[in-house]
Protein backbone atom coordinates (compact mmCIF):
# COMPACT_ATOMS: atom_id res chain seq x y z
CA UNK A 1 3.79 -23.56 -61.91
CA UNK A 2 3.48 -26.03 -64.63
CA UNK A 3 5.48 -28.79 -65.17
CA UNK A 4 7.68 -27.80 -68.52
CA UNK A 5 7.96 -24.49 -66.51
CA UNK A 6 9.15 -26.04 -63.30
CA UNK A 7 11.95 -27.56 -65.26
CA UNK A 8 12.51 -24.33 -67.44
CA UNK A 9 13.20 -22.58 -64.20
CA UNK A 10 15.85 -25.99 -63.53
CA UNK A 11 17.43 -25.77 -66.27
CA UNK A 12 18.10 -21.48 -65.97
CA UNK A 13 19.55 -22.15 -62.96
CA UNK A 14 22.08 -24.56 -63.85
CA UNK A 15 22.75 -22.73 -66.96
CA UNK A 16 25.80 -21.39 -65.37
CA UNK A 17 27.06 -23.77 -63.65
CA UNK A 18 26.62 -27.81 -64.79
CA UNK A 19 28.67 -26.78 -68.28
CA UNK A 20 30.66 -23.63 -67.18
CA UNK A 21 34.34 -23.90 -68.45
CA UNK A 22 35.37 -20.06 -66.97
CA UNK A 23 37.18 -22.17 -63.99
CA UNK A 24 39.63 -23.56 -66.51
CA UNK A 25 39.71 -20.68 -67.80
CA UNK A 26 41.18 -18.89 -64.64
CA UNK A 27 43.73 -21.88 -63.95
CA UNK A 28 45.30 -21.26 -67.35
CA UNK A 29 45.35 -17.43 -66.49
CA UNK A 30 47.20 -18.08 -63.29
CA UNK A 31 49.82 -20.31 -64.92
CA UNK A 32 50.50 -17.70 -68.09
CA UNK A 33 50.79 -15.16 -65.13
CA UNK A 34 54.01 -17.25 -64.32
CA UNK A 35 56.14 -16.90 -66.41
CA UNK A 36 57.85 -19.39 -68.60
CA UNK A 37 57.75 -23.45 -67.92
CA UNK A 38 60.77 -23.23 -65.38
CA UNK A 39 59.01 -20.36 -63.18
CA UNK A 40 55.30 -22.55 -63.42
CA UNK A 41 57.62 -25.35 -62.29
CA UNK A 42 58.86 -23.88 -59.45
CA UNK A 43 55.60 -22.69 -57.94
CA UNK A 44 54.30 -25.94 -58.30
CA UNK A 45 56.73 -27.93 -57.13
CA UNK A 46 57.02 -26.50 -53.79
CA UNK A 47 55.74 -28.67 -50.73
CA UNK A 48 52.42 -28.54 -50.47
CA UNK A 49 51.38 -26.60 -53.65
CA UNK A 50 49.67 -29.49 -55.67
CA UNK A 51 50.55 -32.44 -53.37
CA UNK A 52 51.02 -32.78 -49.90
CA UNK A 53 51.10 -36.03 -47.07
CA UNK A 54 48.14 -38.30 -47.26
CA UNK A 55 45.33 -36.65 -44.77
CA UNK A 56 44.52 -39.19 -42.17
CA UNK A 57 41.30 -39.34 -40.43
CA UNK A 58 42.61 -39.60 -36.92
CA UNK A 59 44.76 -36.80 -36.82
CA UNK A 60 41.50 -34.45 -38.23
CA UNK A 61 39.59 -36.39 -35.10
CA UNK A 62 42.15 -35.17 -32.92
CA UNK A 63 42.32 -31.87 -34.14
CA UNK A 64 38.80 -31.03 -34.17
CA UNK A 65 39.00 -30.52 -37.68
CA UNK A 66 35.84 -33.09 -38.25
CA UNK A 67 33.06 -34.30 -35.70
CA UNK A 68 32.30 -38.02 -34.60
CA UNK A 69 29.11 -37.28 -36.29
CA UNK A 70 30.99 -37.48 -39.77
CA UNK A 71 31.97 -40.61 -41.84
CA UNK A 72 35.10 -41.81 -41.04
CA UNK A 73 37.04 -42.07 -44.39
CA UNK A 74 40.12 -44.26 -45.13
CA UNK A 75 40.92 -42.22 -48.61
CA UNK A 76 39.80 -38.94 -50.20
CA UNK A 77 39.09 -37.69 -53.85
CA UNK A 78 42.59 -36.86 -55.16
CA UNK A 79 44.28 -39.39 -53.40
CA UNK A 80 47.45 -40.88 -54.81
CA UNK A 81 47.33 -44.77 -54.50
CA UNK A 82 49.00 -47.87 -55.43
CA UNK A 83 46.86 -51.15 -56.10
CA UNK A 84 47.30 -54.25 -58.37
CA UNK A 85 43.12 -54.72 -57.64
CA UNK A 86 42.13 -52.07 -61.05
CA UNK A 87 40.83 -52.56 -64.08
CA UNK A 88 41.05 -50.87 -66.87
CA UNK A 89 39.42 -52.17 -70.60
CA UNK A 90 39.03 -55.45 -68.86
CA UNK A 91 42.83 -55.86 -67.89
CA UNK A 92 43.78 -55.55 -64.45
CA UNK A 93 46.85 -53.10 -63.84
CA UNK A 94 49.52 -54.13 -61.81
CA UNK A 95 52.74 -51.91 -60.62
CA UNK A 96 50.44 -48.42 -61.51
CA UNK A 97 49.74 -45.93 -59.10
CA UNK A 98 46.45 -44.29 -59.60
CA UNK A 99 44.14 -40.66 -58.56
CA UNK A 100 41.45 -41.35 -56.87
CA UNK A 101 38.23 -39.60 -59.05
CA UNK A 102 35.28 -40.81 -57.24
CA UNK A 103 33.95 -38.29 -54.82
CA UNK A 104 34.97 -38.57 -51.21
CA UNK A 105 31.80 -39.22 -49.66
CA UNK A 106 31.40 -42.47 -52.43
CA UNK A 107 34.63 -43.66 -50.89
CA UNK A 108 32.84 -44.33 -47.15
CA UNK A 109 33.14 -48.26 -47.20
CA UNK A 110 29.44 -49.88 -48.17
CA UNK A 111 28.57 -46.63 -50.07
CA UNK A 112 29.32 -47.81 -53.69
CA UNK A 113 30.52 -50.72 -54.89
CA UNK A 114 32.80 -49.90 -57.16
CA UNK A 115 35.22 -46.69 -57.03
CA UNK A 116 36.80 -44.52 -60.38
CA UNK A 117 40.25 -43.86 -60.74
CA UNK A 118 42.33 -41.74 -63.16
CA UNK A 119 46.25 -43.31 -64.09
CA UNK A 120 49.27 -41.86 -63.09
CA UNK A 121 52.04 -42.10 -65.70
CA UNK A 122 55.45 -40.82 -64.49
CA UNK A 123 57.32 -38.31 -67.17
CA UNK A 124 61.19 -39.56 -67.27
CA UNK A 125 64.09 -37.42 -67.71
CA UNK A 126 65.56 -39.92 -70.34
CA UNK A 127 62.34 -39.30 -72.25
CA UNK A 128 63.16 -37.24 -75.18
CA UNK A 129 59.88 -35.05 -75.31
CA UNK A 130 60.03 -34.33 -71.49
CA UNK A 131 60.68 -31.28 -71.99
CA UNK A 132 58.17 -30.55 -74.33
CA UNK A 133 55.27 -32.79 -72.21
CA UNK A 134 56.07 -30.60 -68.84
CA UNK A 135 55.14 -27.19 -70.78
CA UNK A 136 52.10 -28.89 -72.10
CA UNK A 137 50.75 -30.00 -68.61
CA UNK A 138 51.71 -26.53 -66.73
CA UNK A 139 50.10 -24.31 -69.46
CA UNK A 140 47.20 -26.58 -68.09
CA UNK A 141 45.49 -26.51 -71.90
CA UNK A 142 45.92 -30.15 -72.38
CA UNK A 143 42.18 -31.28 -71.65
CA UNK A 144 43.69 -35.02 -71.65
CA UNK A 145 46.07 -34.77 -68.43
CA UNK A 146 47.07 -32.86 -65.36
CA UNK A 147 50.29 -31.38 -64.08
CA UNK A 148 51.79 -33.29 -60.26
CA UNK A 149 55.53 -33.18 -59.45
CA UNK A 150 57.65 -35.63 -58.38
CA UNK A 151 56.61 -37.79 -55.11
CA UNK A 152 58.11 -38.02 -52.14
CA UNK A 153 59.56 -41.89 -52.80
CA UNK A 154 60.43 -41.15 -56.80
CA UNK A 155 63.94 -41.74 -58.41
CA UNK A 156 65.76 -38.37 -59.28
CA UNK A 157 64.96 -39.80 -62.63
CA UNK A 158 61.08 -38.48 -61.96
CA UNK A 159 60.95 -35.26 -63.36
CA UNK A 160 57.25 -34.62 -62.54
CA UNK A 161 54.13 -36.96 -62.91
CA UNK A 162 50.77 -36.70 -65.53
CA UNK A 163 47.43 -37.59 -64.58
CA UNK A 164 45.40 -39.59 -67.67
CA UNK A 165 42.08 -37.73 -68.11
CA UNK A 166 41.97 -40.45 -71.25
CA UNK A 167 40.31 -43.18 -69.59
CA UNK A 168 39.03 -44.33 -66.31
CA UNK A 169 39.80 -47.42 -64.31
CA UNK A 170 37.72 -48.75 -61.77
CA UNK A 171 38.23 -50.93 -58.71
CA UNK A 172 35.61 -52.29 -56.18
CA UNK A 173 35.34 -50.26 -53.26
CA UNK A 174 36.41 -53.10 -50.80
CA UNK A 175 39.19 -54.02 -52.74
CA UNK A 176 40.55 -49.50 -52.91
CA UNK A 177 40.68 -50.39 -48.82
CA UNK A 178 44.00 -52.29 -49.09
CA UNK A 179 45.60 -50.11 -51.31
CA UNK A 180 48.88 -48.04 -50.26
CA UNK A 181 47.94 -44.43 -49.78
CA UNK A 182 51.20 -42.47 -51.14
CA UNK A 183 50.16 -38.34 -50.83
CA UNK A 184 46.43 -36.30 -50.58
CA UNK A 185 45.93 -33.39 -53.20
CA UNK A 186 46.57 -30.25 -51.76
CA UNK A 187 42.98 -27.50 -51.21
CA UNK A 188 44.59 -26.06 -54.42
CA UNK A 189 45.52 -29.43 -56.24
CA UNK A 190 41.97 -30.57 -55.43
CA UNK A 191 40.08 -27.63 -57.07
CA UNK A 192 42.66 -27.34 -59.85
CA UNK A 193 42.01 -31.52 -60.24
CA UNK A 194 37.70 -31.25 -59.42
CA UNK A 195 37.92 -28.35 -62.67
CA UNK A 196 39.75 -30.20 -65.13
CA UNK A 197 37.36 -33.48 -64.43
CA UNK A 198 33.97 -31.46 -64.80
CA UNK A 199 35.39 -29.77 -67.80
CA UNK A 200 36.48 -33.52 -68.88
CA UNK A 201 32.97 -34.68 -68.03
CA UNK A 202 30.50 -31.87 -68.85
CA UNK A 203 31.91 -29.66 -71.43
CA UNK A 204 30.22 -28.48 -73.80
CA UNK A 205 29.48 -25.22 -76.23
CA UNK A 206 26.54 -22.76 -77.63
CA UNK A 207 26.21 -25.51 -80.44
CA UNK A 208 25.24 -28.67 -78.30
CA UNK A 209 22.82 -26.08 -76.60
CA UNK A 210 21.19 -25.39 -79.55
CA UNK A 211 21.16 -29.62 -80.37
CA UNK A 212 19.47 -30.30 -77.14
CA UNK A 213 17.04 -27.38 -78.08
CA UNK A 214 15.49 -27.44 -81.47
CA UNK A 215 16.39 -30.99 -82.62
């Protein structure tokens, strides 16, 4: 096989998948399935839907769960953290709490040097358009933030949380090892989170195909 065909054949077979938005598609499904904002609420509000208690690496030791032969890790993708050591547009952010983007196994200390994370900006009931900002996020068609309820140390005046797709911070790897480790995604809140950043990151339509193919 040539060349230009070898990467033909590379490029059918990630024709499906490197740009595919039919994921997003089938989160939005679920939540219309709901019901109104209140019902989507409730179902993803309850313990453990989105959000659940940070996963330590010990107690997955202990449990069998992962083998010695496996990097230890001190956070995961998803994570919900507090650090005053991220940057963001050259400013450093202090009093934020932050989701952890980068991927797990870029987390393992002396892997990268620097880490990605997403901003977490808490929706107040005083604000005036909270109402109208928590049925944006749970029809889940906003492409510039994600749905996460309230957290386990929030005032009552914490009526749920957004993650900023809009920008991403960074923070050196060494520095994401002293920050305070609040709650893990749940399995769902972690594929619901990894869709919405590859659409963020890699979508695209039939037009940029044809772009990348005749121009």
């Amino acid at each position: 096989m040539s060349a230009p065909a070898r990467l033909e054949a590379l490029e059918a077979a990630l024709r499906e998948f490197s740009h595919d938005d039919r994921a997003v598609g089938i989160v939005r499904e679920f939540a219309e399935k709901l019901g109104k904002t209140k019902q989507r609420q409730a179902v993803f509000n309850q313990s453990g839907a989105l959000v659940r208690l940070p996963i330590a690496y010990e107690a997955v030791r202990e449990q069998g769960i992962v083998c010695a032969e496996e990097d230890p890790f001190t956070f995961l993708q998803g994570d919900i953290i507090a650090t005053d050591a991220a940057y963001f547009l050259g400013e450093r952010l202090v009093n934020a709490r932050f989701v952890i983007a980068s991927s797990t196994c870029d987390l393992v200390p002396g892997r990268r040097e620097y880490a990605a994370l997403l901003r977490l900006t808490p929706v107040m009931a005083d604000n005036p358009r909270a109402k109208e900002v928590i049925g944006e996020l749970l029809s889940f068609r906003s492409i510039r933030r994600m749905y996460l309820p309230p957290l386990a140390d929030d005032s009552k005046q914490v009526v749920c949380h957004a993650i900023e797709f809009d920008g991403i911070a960074q923070i050196r790897t060494t520095d994401l090892q002293l920050a305070t480790r609040y709650a893990s995604l749940s399995l769902v809140g972690w594929r619901v989170f990894g869709t919405l950043v590859r659409n963020l990151m890699a979508r695209t339509g039939e037009a940029e195909v044809k772009l990348r193919t005749q121009a």
